[in-house]
PDB file of N, CA and C in Angstrom:
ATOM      1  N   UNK A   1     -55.531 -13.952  30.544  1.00  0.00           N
ATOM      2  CA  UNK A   1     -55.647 -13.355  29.233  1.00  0.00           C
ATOM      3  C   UNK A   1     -56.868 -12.448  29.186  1.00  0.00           C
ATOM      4  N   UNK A   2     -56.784 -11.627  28.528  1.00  0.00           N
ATOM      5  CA  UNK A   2     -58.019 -10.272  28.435  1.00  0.00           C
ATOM      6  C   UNK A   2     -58.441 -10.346  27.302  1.00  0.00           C
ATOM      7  N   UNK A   3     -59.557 -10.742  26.937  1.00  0.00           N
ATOM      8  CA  UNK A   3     -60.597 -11.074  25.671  1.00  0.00           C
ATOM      9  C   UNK A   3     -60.984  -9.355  25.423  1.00  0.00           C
ATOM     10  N   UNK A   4     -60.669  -9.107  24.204  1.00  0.00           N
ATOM     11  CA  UNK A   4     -60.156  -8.067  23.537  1.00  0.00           C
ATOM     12  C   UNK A   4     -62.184  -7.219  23.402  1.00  0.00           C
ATOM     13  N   UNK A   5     -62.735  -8.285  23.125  1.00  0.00           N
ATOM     14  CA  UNK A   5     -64.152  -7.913  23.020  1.00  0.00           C
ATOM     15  C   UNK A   5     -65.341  -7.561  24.198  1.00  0.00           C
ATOM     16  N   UNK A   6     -64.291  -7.797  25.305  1.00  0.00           N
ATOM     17  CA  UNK A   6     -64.818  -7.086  26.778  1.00  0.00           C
ATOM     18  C   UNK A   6     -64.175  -5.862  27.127  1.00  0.00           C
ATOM     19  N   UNK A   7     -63.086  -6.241  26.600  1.00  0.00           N
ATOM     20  CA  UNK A   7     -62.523  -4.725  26.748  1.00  0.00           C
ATOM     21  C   UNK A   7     -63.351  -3.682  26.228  1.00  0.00           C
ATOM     22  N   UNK A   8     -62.953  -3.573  24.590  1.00  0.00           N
ATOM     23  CA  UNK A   8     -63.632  -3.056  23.614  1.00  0.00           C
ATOM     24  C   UNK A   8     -65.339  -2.213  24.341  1.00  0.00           C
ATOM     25  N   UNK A   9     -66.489  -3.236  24.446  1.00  0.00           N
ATOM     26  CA  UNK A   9     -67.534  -3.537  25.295  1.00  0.00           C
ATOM     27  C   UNK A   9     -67.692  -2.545  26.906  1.00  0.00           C
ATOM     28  N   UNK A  10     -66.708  -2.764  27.793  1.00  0.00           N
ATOM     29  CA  UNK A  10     -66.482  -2.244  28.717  1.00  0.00           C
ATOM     30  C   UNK A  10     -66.064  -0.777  28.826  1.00  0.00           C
ATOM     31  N   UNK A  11     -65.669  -0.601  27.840  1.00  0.00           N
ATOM     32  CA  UNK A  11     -64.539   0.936  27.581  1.00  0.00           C
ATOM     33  C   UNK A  11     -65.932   1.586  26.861  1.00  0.00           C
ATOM     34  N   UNK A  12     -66.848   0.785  25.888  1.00  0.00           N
ATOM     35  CA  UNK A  12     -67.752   1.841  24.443  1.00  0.00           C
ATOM     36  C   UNK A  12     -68.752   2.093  26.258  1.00  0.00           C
ATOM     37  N   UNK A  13     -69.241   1.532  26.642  1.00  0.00           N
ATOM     38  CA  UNK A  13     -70.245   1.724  28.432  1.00  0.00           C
ATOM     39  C   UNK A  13     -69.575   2.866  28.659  1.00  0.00           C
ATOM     40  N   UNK A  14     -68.538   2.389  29.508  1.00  0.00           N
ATOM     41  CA  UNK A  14     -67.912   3.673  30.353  1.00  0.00           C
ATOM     42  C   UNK A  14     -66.857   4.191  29.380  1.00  0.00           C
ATOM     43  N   UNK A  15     -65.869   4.578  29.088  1.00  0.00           N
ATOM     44  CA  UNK A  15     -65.069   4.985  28.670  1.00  0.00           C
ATOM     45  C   UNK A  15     -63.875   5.140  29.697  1.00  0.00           C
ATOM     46  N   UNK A  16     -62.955   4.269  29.855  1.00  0.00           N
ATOM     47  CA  UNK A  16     -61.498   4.141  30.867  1.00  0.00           C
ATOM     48  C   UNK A  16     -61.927   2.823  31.354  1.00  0.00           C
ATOM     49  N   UNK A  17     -63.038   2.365  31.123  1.00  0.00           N
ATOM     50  CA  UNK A  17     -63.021   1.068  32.004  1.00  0.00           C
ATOM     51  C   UNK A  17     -62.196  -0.113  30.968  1.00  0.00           C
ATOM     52  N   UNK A  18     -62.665  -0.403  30.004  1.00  0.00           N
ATOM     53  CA  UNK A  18     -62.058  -1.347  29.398  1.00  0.00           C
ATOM     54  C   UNK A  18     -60.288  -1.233  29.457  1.00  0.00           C
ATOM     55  N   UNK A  19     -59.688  -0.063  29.255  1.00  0.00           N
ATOM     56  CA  UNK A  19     -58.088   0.297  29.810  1.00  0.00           C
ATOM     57  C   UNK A  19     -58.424  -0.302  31.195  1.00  0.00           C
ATOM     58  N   UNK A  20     -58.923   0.038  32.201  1.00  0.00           N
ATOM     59  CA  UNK A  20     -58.767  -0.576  33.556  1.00  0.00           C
ATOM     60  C   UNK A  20     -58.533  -2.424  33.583  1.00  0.00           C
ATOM     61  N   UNK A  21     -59.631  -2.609  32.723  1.00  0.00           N
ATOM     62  CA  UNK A  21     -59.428  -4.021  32.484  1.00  0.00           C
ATOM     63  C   UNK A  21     -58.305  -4.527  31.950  1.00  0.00           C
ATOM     64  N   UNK A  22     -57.797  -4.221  30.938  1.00  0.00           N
ATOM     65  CA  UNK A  22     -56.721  -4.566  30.294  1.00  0.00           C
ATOM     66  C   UNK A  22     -55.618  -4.147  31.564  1.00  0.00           C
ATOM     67  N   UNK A  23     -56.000  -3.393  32.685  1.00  0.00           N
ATOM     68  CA  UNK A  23     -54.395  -3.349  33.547  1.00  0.00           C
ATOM     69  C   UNK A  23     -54.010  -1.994  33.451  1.00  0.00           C
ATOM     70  N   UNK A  24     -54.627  -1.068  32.516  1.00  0.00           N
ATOM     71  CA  UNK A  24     -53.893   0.348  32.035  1.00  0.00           C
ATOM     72  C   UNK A  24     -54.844   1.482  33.213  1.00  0.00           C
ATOM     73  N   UNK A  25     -54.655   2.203  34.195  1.00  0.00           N
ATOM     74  CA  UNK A  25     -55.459   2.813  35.320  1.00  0.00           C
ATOM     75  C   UNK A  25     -55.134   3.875  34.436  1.00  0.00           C
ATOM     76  N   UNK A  26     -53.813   4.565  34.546  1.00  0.00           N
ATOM     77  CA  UNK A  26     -53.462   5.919  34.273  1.00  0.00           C
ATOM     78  C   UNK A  26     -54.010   6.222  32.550  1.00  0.00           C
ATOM     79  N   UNK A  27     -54.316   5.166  31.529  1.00  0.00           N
ATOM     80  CA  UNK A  27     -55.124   5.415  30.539  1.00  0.00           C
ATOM     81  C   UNK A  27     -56.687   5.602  31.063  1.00  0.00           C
ATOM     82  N   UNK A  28     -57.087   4.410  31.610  1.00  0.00           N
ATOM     83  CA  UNK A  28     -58.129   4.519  32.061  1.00  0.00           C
ATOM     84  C   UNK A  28     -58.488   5.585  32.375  1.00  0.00           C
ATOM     85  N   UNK A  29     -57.929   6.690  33.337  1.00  0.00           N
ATOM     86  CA  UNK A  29     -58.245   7.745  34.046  1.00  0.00           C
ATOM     87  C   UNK A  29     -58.220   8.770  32.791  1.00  0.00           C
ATOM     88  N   UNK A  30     -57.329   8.698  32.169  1.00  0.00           N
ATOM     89  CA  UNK A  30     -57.449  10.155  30.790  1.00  0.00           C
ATOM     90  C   UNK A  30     -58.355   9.813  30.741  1.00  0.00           C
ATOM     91  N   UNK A  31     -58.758   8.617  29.826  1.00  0.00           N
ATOM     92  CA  UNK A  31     -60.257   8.334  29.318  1.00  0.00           C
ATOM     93  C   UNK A  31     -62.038   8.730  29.861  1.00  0.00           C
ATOM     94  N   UNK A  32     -61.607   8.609  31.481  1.00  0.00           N
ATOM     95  CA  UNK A  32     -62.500   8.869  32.127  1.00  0.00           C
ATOM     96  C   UNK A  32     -62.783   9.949  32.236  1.00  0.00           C
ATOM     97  N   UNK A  33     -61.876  10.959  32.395  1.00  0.00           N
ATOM     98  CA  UNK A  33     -61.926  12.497  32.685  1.00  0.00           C
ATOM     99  C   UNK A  33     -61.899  12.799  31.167  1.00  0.00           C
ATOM    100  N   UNK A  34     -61.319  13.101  30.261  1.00  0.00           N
ATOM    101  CA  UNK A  34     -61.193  13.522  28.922  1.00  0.00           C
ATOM    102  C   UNK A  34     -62.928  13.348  28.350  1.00  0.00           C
ATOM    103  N   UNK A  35     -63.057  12.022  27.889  1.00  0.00           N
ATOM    104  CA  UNK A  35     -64.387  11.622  27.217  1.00  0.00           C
ATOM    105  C   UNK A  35     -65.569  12.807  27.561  1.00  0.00           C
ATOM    106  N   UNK A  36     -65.885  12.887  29.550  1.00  0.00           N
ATOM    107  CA  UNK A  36     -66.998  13.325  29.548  1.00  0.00           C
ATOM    108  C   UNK A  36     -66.743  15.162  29.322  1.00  0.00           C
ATOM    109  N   UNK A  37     -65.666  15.369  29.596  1.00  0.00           N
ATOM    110  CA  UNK A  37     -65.336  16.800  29.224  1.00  0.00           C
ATOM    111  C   UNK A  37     -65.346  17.522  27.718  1.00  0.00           C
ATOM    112  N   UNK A  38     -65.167  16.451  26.818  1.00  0.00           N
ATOM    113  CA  UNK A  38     -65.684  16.898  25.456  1.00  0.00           C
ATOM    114  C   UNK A  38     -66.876  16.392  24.934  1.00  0.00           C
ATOM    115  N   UNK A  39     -67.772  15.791  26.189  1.00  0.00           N
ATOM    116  CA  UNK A  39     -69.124  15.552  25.506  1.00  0.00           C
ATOM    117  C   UNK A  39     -69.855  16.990  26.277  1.00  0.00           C
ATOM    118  N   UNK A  40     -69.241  17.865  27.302  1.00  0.00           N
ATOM    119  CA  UNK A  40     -69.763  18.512  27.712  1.00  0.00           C
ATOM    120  C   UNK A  40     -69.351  19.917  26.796  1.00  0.00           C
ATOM    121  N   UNK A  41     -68.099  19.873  26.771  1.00  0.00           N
ATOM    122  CA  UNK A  41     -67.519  20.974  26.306  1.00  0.00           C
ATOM    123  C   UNK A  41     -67.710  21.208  24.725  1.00  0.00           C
ATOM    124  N   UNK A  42     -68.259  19.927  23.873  1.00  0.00           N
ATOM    125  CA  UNK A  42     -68.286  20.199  22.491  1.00  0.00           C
ATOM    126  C   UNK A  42     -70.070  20.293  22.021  1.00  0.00           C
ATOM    127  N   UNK A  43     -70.650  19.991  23.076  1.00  0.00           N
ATOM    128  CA  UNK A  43     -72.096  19.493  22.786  1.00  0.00           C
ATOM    129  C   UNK A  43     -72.101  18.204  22.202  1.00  0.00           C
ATOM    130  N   UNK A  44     -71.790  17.039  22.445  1.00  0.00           N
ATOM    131  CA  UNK A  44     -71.863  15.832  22.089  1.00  0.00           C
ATOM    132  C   UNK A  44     -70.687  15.539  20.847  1.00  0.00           C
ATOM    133  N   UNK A  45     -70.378  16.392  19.943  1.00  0.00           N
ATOM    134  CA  UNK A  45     -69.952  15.763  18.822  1.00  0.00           C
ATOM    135  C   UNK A  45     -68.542  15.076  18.952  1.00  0.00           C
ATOM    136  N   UNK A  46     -67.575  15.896  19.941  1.00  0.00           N
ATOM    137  CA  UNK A  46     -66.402  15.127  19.909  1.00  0.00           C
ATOM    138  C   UNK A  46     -66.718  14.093  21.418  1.00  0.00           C
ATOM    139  N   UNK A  47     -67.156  14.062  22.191  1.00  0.00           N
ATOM    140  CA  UNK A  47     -67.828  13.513  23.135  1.00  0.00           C
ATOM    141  C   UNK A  47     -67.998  11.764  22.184  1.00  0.00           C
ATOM    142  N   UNK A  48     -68.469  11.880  21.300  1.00  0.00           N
ATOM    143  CA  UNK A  48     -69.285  10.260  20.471  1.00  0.00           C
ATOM    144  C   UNK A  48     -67.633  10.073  20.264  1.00  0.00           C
ATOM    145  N   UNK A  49     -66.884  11.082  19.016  1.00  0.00           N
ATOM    146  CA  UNK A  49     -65.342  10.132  18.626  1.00  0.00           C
ATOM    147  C   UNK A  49     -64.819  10.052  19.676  1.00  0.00           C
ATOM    148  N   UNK A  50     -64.233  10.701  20.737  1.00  0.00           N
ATOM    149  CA  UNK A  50     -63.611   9.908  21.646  1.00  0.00           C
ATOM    150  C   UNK A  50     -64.050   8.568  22.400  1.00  0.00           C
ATOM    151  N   UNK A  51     -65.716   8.572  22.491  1.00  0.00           N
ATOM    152  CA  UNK A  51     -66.225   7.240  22.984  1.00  0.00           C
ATOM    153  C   UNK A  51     -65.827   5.940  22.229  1.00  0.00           C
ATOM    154  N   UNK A  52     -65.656   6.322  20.924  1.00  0.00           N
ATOM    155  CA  UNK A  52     -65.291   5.545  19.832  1.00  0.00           C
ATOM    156  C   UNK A  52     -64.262   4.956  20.268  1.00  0.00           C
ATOM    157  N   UNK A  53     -63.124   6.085  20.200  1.00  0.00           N
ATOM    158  CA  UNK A  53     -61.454   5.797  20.053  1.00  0.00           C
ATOM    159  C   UNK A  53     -61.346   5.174  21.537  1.00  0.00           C
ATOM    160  N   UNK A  54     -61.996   5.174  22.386  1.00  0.00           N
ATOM    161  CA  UNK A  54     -61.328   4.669  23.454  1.00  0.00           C
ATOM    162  C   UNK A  54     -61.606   3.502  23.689  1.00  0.00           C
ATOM    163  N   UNK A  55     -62.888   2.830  23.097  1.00  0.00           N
ATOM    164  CA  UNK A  55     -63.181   1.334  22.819  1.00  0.00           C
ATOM    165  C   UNK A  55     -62.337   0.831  21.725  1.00  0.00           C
ATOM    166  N   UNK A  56     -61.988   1.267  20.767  1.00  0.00           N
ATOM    167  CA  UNK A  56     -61.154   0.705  19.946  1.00  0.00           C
ATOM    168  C   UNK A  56     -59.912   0.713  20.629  1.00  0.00           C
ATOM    169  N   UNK A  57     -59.231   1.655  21.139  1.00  0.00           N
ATOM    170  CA  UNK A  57     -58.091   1.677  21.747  1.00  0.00           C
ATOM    171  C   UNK A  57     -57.970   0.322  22.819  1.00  0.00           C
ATOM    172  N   UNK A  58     -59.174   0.020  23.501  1.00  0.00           N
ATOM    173  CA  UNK A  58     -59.240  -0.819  24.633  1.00  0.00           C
ATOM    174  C   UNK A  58     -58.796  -2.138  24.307  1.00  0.00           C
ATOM    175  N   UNK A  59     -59.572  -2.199  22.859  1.00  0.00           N
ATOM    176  CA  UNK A  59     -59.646  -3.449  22.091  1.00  0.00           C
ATOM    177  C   UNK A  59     -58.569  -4.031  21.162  1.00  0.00           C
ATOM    178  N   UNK A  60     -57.662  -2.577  20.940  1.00  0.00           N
ATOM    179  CA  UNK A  60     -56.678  -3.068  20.282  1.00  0.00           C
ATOM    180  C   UNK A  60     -55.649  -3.404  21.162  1.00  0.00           C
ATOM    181  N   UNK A  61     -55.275  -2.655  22.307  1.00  0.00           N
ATOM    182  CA  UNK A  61     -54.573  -3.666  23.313  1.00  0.00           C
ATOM    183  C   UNK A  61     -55.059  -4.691  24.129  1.00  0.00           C
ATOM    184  N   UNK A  62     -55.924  -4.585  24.096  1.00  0.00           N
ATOM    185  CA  UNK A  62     -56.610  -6.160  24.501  1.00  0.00           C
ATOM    186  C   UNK A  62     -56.083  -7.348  23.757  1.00  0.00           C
ATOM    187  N   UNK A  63     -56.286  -6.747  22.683  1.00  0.00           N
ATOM    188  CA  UNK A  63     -55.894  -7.886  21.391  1.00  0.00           C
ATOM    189  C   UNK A  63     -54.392  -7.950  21.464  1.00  0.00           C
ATOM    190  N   UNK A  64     -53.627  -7.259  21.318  1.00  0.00           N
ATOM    191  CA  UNK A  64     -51.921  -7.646  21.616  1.00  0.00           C
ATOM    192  C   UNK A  64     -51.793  -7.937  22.650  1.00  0.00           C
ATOM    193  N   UNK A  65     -52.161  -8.195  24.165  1.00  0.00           N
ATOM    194  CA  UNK A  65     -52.234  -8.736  25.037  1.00  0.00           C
ATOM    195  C   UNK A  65     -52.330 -10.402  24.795  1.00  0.00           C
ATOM    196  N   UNK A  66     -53.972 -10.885  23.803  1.00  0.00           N
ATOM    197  CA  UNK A  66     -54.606 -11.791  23.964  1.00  0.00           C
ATOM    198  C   UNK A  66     -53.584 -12.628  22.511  1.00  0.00           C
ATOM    199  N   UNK A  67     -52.663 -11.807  22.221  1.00  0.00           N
ATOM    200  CA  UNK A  67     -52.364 -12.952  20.769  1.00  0.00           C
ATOM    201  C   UNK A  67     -50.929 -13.166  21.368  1.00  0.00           C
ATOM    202  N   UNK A  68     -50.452 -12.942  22.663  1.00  0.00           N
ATOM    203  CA  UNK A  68     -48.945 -13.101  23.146  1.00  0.00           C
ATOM    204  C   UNK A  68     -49.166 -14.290  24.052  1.00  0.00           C
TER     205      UNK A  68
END
């Protein structure tokens, strides 16, 4: 079972890792490549919401994982 709050945790650090954890690579990998390309390409601002969305994202399938 994948505790939704390591995910979450793991993914807000790196961004694709917590998807890796949960089992998801090919999310993982958008995440990885995407995130740092709009922290470069926007000057930080969309760079922070995607860091956001991809820990929440991590965490919300973590969590439908962890309640099955």
């Amino acid at each position: 079972m994948k505790n939704p709050l390591t995910a979450a945790v793991l993914s807000f650090l790196v961004p694709g890792v917590g998807q890796w954890y949960n089992g998801k690579f090919l999310r993982g990998l958008f995440w990885l490549v995407v995130t740092p390309g709009l922290w470069l390409g926007t000057g930080g601002t969309l760079g922070w919401i995607c860091h956001i969305v991809s820990a929440v994202t991590a965490y919300s399938y973590a969590n439908r994982l962890y309640v099955r």
